[in-house]
C-alpha atoms as a PDB file:
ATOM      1  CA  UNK A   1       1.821  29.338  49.361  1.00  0.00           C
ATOM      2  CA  UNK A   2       0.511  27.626  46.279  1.00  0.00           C
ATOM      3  CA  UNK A   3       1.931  27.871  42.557  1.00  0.00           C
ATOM      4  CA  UNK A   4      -0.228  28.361  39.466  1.00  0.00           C
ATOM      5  CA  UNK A   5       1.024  25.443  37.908  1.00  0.00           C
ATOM      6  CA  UNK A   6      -0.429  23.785  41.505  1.00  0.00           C
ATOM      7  CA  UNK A   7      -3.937  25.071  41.093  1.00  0.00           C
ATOM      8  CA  UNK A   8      -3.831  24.035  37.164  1.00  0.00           C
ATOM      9  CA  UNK A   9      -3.530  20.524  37.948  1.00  0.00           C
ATOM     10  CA  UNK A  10      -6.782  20.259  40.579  1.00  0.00           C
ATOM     11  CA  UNK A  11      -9.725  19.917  39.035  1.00  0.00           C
ATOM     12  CA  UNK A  12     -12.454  22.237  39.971  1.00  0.00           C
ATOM     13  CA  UNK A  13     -16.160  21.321  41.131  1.00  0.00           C
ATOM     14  CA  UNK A  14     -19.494  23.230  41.668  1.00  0.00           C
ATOM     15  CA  UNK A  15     -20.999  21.856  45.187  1.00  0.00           C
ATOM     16  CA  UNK A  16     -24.324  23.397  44.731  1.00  0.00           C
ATOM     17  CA  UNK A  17     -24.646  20.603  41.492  1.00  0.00           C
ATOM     18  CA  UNK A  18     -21.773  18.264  42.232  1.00  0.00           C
ATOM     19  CA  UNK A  19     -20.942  18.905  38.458  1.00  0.00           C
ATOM     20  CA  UNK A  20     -17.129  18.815  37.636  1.00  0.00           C
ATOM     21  CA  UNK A  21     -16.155  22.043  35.678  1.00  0.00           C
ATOM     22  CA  UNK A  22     -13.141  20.989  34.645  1.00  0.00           C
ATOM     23  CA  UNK A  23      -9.151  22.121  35.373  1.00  0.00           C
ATOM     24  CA  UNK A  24      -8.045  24.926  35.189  1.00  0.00           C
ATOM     25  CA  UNK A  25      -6.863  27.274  31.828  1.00  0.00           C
ATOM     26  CA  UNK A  26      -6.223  30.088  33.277  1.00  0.00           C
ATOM     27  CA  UNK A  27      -5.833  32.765  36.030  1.00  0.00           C
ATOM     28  CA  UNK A  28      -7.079  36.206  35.972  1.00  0.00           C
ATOM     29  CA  UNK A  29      -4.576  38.439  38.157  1.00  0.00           C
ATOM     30  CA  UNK A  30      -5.341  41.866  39.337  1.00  0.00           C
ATOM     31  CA  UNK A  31      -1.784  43.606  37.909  1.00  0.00           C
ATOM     32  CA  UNK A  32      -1.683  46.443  40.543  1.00  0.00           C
ATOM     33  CA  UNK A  33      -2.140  44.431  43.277  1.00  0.00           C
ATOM     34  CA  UNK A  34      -0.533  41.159  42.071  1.00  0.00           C
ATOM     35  CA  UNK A  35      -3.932  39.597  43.518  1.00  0.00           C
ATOM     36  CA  UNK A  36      -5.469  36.320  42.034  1.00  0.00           C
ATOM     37  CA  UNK A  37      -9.259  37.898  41.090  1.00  0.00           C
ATOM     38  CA  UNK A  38     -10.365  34.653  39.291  1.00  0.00           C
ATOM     39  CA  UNK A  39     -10.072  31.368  37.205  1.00  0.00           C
ATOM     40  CA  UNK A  40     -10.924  30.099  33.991  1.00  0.00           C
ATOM     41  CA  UNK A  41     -11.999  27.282  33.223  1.00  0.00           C
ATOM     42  CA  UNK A  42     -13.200  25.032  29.877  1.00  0.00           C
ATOM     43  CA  UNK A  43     -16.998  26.024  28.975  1.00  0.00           C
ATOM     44  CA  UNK A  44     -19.447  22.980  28.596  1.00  0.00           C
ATOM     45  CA  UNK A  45     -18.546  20.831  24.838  1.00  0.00           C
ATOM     46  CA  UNK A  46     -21.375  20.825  22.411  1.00  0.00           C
ATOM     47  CA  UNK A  47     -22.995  18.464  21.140  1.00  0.00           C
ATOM     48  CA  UNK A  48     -21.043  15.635  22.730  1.00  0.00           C
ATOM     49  CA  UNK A  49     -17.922  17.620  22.200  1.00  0.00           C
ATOM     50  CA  UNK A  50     -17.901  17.192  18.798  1.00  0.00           C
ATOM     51  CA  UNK A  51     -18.257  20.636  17.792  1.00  0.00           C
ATOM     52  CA  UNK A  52     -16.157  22.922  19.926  1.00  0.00           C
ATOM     53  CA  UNK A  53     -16.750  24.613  23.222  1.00  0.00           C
ATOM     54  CA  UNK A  54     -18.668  27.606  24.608  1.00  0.00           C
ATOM     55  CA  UNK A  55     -17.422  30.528  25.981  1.00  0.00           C
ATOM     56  CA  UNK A  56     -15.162  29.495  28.901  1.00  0.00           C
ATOM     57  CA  UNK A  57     -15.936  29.873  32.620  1.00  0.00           C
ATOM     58  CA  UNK A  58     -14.878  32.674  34.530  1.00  0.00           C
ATOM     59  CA  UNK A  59     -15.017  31.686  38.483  1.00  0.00           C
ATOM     60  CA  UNK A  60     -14.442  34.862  40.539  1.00  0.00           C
ATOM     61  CA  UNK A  61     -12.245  34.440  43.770  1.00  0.00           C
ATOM     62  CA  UNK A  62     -14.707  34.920  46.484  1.00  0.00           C
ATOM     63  CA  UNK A  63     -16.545  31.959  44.939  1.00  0.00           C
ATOM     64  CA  UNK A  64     -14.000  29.707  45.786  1.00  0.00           C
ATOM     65  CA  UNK A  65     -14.654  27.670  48.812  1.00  0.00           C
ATOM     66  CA  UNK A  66     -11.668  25.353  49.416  1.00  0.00           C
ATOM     67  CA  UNK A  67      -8.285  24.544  47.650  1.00  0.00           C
ATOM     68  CA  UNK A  68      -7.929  21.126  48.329  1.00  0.00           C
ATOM     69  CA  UNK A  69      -5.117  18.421  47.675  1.00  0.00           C
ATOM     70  CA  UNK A  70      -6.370  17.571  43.998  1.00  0.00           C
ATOM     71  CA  UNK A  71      -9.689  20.121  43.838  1.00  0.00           C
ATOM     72  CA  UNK A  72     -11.163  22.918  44.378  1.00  0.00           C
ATOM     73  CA  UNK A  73     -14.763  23.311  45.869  1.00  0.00           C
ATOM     74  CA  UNK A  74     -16.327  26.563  44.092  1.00  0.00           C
ATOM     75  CA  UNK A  75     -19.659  27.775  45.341  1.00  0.00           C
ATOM     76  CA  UNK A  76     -21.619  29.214  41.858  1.00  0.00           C
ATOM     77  CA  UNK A  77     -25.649  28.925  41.540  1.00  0.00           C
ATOM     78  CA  UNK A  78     -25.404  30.517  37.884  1.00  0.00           C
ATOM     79  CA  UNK A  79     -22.150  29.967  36.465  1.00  0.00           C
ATOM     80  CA  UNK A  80     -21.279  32.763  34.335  1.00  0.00           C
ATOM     81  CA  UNK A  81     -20.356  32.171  31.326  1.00  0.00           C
ATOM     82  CA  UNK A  82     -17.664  35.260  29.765  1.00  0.00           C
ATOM     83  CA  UNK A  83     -15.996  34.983  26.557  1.00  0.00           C
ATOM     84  CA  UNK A  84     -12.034  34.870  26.947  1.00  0.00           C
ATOM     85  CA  UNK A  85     -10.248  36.306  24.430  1.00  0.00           C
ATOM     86  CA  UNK A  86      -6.945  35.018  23.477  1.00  0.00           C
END
């Protein structure tokens, strides 16, 4: 059984690109179910991460591959990119 504050501290990479998205922000959870349906995480900085971010990352469940000791392996061709509102 893991904790959300567990899966905030791995940090979570694409394996079709290698790329490192970044840890976790947030969790999307299903409220009738009490089901984790996805996580968010930091969009790609601008311009060297001067200027803000983009729209942060929403990584549906079924991509996930593995929950490992300090990442997670997601599986995403075309990372979708979904404005969070706060």
């Amino acid at each position: 059984m893991l904790k959300t504050s567990d899966l905030k501290s791995k940090m979570v990479i694409n394996i079709i690109d290698g790329k490192q998205l970044g840890g976790i922000m947030d969790i999307e959870i299903d409220i009738s179910t009490g089901k984790l349906t996805a996580i968010v995480v930091p969009g790609p900085g601008r311009f060297l991460g001067l200027f803000g971010r983009n729209e942060d990352v929403v990584i549906p469940w079924n991509k996930i591959n593995k929950i490992g000791v300090d990442c997670i392996l997601v599986e995403s061709p075309t990372v979708e990119l979904k404005r969070v509102d706060n």
